[in-house]
Protein backbone atom coordinates (compact mmCIF):
# COMPACT_ATOMS: atom_id res chain seq x y z
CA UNK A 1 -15.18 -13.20 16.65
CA UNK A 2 -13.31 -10.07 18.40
CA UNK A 3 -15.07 -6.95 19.40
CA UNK A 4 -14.63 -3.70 17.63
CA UNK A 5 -13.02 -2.70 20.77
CA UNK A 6 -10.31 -5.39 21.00
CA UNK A 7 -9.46 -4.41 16.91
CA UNK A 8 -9.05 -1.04 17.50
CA UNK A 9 -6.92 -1.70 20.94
CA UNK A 10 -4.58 -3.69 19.01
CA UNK A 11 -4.17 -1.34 15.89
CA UNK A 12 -3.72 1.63 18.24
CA UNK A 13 -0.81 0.01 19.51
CA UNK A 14 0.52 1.21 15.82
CA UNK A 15 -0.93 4.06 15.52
CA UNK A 16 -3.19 2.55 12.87
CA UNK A 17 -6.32 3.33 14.14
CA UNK A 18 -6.60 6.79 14.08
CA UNK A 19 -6.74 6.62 10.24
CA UNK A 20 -9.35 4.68 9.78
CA UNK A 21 -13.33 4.70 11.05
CA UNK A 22 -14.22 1.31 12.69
CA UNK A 23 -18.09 0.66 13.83
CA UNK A 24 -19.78 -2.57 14.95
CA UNK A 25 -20.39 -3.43 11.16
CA UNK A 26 -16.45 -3.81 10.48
CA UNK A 27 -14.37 -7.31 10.50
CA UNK A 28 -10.75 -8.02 10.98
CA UNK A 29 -10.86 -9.10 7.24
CA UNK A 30 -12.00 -5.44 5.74
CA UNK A 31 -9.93 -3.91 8.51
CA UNK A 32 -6.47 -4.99 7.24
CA UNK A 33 -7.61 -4.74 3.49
CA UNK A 34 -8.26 -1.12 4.48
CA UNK A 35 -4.62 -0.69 6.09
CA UNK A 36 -3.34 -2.71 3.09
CA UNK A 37 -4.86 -0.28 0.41
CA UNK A 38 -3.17 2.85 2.49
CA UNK A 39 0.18 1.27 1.90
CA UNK A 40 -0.23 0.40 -1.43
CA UNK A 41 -1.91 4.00 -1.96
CA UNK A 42 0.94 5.86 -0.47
CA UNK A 43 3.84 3.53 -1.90
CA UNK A 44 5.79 5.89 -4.26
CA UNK A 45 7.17 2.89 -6.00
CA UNK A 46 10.90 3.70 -6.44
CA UNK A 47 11.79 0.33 -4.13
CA UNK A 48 10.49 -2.63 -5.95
CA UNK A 49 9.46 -4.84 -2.65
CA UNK A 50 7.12 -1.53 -1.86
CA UNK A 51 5.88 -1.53 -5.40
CA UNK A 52 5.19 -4.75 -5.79
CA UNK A 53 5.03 -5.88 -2.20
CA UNK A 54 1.84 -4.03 -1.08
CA UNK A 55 0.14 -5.14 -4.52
CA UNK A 56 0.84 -8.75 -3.50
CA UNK A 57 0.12 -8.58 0.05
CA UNK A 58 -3.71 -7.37 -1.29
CA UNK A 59 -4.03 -10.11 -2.99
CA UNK A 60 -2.84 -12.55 -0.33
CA UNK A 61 -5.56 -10.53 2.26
CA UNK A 62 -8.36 -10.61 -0.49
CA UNK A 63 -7.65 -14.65 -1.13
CA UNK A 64 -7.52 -14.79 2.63
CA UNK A 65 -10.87 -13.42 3.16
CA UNK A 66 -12.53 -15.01 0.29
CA UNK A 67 -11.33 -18.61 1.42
CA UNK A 68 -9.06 -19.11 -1.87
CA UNK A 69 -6.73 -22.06 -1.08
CA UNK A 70 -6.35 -23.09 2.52
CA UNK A 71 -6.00 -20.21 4.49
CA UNK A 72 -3.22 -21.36 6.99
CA UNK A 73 -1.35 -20.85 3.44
CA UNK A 74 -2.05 -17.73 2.55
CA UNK A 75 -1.92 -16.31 6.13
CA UNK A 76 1.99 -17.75 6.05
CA UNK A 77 2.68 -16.34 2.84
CA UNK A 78 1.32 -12.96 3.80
CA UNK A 79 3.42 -12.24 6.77
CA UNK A 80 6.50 -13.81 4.61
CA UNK A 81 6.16 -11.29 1.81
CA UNK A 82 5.54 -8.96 5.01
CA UNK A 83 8.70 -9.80 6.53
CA UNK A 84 10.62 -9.68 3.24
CA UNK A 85 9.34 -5.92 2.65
CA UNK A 86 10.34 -5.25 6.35
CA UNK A 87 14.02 -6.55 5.32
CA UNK A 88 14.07 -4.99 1.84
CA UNK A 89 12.03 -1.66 1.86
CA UNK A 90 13.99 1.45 1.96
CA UNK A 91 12.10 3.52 3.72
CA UNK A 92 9.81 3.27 6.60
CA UNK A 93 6.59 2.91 5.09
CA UNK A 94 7.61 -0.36 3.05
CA UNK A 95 8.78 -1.50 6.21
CA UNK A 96 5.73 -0.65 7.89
CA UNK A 97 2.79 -3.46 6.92
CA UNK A 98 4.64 -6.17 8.70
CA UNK A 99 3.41 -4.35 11.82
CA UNK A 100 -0.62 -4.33 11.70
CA UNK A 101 -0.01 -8.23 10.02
CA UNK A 102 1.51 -9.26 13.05
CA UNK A 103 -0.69 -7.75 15.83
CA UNK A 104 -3.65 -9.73 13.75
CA UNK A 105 -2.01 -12.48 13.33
CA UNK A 106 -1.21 -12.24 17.58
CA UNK A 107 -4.65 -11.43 18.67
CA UNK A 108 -6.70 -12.48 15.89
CA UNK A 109 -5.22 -15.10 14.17
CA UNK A 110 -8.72 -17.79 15.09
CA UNK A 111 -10.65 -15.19 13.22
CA UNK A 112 -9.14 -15.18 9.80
CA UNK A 113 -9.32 -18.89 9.95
């Protein structure tokens, strides 16, 4: 399992970090929900892969984390729709999610499975 220290070393390399509180309590699981939830928070909606995007990437992190389905699945399916709101987004926070997804899926990937 990685250390609160390696987490927060990898999200600060997008400036995710300083948003969020991390202690020895927190998992890679309720981390990325957390960063999920911003981006669906501060979505204004007008782009539909933003809209709907961040909804569904939630619900591809909560099935994740709860072991719905095999998780090698979901974890492809969530950085697909992250890619696709990466391509499709118009601005910069739709395009934005894709980031944190990957550095998890680089450094942490044998933890979410």
């Amino acid at each position: 399992m990685a250390t609160i220290q390696q987490i927060c070393l990898c999200l600060v390399r997008h400036e995710i970090s300083q948003q969020y509180p991390f202690n020895n309590n927190s998992n890679i699981y309720d981390i990325l929900l957390s960063i999920l939830e911003f981006f669906k928070h501060e979505s204004c909606g007008k782009c539909t892969p933003c809209r709907i995007g961040c909804k569904v990437l939630l619900n591809i992190m909560s099935d994740i984390k709860n072991k719905e389905q095999s998780r090698d699945q979901n974890i492809e399916r969530l950085l697909s729709e992250a890619e696709y709101m990466a391509k499709n987004s118009l601005c910069p926070l739709g395009q934005s999610p894709v980031l944190p997804i990957k550095s998890v899926l680089k450094y942490f990937k044998s933890d979410l499975l």
